[in-house]
Protein backbone atom coordinates (compact mmCIF):
# COMPACT_ATOMS: atom_id res chain seq x y z
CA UNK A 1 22.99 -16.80 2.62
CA UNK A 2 26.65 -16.96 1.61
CA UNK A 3 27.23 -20.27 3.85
CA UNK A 4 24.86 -22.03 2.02
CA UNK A 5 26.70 -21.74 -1.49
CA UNK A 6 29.29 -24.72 -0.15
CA UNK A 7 26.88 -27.06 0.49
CA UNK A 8 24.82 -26.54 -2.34
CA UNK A 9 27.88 -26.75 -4.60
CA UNK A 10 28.38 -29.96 -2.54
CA UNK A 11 24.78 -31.31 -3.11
CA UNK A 12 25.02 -30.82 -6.86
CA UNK A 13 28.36 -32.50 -7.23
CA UNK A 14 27.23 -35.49 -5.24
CA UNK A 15 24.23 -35.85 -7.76
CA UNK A 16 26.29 -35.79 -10.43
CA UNK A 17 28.73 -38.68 -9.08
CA UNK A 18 25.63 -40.11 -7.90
CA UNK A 19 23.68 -40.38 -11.76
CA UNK A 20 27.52 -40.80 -13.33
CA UNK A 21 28.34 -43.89 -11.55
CA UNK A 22 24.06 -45.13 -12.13
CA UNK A 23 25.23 -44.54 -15.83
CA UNK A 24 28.38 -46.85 -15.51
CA UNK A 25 26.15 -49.68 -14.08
CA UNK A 26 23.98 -49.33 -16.36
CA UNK A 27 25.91 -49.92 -19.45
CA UNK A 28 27.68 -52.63 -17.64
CA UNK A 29 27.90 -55.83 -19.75
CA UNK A 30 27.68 -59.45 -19.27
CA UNK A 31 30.45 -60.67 -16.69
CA UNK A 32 33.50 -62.10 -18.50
CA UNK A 33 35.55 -64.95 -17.31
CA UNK A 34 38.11 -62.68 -16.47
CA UNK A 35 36.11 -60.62 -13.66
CA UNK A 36 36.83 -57.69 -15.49
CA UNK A 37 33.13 -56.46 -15.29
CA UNK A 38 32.54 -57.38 -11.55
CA UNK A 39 35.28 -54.87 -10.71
CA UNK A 40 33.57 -51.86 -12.58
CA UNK A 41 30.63 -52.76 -10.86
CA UNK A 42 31.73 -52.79 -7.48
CA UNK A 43 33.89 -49.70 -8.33
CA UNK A 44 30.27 -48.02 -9.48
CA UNK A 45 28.37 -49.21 -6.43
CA UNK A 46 31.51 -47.87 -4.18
CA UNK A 47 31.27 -44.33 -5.80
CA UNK A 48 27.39 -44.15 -5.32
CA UNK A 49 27.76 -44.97 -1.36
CA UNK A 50 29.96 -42.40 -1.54
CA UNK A 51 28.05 -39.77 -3.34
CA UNK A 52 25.04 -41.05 -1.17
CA UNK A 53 26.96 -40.16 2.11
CA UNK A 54 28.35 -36.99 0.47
CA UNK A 55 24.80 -35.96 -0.09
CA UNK A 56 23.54 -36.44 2.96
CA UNK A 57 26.42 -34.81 4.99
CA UNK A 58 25.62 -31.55 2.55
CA UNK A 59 22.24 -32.08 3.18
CA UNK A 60 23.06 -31.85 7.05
CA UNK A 61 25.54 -28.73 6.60
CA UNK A 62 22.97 -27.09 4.22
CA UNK A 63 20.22 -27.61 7.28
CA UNK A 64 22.25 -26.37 10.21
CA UNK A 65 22.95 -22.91 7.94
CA UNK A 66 19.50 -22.57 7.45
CA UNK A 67 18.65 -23.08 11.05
CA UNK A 68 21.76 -20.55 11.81
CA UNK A 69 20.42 -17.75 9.33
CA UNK A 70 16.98 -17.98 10.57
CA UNK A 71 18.36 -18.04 14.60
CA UNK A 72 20.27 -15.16 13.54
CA UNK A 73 17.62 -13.32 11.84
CA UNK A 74 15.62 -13.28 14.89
CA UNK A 75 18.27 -12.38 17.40
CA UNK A 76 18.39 -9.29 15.02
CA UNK A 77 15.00 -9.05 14.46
């Protein structure tokens, strides 16, 4: 049980990058001649992928620990 405390602590931080950077876009405002607000918005849709593929790689970790446990759990068993 103690492996699975990284990747949960993994999991929850992607959500939270994951809603944070949802928030950003959506309190995004009209684009400016400048281009100012195209950049936060690519920087917030950069920063979901990543919390995406952070989740998912947790979500892969978290799996093969709970296959583990239960393989162990067995052997002893």
């Amino acid at each position: 049980m103690i492996g699975l405390i990284q990747p949960l602590n993994g999991l929850l931080h992607s959500a939270a990058q994951f809603n944070q950077a949802a928030s950003n876009i959506t309190r995004a405002t009209l684009p400016t001649s400048s281009g100012q607000d195209t950049v936060e918005l690519s920087t917030a849709a950069v920063s979901m992928a990543q919390a995406k593929n952070s989740f998912e790689a947790n979500n892969k970790v978290f799996k093969t620990v709970d296959e583990m446990d239960k393989t162990l759990i067995n052997a002893v068993g």
